[in-house]
N, C-alpha and C. Protein backbone atom coordinates (compact mmCIF):
# COMPACT_ATOMS: atom_id res chain seq x y z
N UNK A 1 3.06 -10.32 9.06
CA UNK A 1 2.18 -11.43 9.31
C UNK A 1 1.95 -12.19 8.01
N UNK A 2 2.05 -13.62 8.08
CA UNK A 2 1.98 -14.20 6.80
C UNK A 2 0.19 -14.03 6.36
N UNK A 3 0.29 -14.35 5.18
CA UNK A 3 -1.06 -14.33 4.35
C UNK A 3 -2.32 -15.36 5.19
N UNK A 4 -1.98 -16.46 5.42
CA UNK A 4 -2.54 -17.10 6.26
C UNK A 4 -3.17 -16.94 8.08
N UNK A 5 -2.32 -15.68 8.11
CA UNK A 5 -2.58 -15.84 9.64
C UNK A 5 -3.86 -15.32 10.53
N UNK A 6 -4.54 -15.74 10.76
CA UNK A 6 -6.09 -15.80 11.47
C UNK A 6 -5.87 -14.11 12.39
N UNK A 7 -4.76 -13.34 12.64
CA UNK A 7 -4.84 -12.23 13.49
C UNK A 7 -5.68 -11.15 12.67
N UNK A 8 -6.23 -10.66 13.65
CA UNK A 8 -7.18 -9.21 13.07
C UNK A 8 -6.32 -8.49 13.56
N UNK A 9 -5.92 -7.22 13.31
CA UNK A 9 -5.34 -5.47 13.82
C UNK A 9 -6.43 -4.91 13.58
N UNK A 10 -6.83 -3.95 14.82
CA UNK A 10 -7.71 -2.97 14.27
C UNK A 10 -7.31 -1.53 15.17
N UNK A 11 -7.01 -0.32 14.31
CA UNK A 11 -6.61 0.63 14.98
C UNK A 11 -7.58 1.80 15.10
N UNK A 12 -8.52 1.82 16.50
CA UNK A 12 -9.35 2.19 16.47
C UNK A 12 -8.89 4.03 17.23
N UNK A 13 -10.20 4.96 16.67
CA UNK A 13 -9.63 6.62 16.65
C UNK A 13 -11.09 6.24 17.80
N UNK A 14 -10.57 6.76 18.83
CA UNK A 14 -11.52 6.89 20.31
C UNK A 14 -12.23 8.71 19.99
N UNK A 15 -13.65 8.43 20.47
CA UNK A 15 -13.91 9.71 20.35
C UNK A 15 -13.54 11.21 20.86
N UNK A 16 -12.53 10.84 21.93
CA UNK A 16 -11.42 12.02 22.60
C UNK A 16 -10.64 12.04 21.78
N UNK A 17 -10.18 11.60 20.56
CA UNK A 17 -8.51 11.39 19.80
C UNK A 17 -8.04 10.74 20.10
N UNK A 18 -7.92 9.85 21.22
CA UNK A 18 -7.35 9.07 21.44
C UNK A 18 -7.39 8.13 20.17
N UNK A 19 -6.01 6.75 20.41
CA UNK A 19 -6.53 5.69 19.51
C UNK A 19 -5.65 4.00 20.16
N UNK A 20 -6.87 3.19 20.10
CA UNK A 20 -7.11 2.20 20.79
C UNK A 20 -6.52 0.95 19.66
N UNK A 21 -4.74 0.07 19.72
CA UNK A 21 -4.94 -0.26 19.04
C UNK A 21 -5.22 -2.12 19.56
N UNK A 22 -6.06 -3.18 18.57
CA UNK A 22 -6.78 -4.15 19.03
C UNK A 22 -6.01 -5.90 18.19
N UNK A 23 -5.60 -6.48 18.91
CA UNK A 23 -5.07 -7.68 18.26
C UNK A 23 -6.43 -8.44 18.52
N UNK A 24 -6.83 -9.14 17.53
CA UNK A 24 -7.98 -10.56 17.81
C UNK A 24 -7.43 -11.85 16.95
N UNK A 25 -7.13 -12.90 18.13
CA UNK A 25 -7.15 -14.23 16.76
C UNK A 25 -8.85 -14.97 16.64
N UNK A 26 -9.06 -15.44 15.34
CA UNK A 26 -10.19 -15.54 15.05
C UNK A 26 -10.26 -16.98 15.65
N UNK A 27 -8.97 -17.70 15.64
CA UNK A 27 -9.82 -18.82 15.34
C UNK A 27 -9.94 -18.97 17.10
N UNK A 28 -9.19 -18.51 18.09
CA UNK A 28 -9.50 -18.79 19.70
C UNK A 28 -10.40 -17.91 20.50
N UNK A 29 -10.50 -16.75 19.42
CA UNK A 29 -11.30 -16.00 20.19
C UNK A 29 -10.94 -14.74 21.22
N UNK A 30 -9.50 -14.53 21.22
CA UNK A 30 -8.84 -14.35 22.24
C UNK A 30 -8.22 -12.71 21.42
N UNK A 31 -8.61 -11.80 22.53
CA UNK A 31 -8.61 -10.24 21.90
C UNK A 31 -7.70 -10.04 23.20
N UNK A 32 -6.52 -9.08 22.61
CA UNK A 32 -5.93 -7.77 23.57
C UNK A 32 -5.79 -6.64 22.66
N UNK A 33 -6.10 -5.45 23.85
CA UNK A 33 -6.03 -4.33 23.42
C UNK A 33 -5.64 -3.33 24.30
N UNK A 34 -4.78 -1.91 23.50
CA UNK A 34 -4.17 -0.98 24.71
C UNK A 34 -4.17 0.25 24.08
N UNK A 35 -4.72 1.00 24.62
CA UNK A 35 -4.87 2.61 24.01
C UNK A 35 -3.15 2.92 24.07
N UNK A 36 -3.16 3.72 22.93
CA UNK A 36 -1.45 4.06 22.39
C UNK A 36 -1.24 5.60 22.88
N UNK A 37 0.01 5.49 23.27
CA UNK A 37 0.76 6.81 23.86
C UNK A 37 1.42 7.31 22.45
N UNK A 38 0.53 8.89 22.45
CA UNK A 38 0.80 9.98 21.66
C UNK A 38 1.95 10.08 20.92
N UNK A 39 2.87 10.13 22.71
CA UNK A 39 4.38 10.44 22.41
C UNK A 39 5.17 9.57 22.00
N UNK A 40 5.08 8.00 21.97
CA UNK A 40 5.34 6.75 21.32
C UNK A 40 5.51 6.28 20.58
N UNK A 41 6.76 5.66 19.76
CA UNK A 41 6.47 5.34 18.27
C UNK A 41 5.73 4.02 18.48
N UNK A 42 4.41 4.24 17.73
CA UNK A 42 3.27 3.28 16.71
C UNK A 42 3.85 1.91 16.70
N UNK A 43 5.06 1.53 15.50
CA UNK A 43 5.34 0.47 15.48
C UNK A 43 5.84 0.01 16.75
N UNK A 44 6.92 0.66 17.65
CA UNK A 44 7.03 0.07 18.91
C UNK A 44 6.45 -0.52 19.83
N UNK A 45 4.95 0.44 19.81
CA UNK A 45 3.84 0.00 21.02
C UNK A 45 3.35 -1.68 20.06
N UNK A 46 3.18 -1.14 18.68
CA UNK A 46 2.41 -2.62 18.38
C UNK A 46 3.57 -3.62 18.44
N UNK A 47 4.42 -3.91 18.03
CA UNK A 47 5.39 -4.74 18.57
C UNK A 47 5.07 -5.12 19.99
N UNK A 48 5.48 -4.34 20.76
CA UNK A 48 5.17 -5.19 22.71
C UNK A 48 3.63 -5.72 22.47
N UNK A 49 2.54 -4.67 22.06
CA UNK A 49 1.30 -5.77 22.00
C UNK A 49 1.44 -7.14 21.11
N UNK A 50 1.81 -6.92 20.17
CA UNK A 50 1.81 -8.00 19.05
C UNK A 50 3.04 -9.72 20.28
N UNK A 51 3.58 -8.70 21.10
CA UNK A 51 4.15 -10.49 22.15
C UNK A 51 3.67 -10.49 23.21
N UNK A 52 2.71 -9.63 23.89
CA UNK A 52 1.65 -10.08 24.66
C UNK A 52 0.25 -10.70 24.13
N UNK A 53 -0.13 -10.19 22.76
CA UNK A 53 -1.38 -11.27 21.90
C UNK A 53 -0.50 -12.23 21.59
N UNK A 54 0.70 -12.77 21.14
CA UNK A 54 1.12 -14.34 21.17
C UNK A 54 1.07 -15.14 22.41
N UNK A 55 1.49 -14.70 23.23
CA UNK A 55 1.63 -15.23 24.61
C UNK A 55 0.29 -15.75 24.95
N UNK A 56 -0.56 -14.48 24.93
CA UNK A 56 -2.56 -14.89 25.26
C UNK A 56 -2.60 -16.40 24.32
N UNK A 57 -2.22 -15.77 22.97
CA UNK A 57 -2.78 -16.93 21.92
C UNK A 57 -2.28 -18.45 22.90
N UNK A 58 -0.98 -18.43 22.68
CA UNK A 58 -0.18 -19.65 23.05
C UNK A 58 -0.75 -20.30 24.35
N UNK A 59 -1.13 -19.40 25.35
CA UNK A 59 -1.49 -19.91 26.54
C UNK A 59 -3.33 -20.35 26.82
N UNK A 60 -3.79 -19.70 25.52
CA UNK A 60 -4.74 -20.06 25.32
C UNK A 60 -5.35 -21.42 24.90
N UNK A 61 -4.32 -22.10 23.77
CA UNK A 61 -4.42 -23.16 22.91
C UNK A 61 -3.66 -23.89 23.69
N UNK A 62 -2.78 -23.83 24.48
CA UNK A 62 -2.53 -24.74 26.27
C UNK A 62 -3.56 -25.21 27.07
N UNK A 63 -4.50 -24.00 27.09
CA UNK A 63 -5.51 -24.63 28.42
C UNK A 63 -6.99 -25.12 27.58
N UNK A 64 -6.68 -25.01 26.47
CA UNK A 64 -7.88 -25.79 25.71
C UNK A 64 -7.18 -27.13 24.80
N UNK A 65 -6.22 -27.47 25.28
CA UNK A 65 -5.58 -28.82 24.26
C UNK A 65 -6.08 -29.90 24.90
């Protein structure tokens, strides 16, 4: 992500162990988030989230233009 870019990550440890990870863009307001599979590689899962939070973003700044 460039230096500039308004996205938050936040990889949150759920009080079962689980862990919840969270895309937010600041400037639309617009949060997705998906508890991560154990057995899963990390970067993989955030990758598919990281083009479902573009998509939100994009379709977001569509229905507010």
């Amino acid at each position: 992500m460039p230096a500039n870019d308004p996205t938050q990550v936040d990889l949150i440890k759920l009080a079962d162990g689980e862990r919840l990870l969270r895309y937010t863009d600041a400037k639309s307001g617009v949060s997705v988030e998906r508890k991560l599979d154990a057995a899963g590689s990390v970067a993989e899962q955030k990758r598919q989230l990281r083009e479902v939070f573009d998509a939100a973003v994009a379709r977001a700044q569509l229905a507010f233009a």
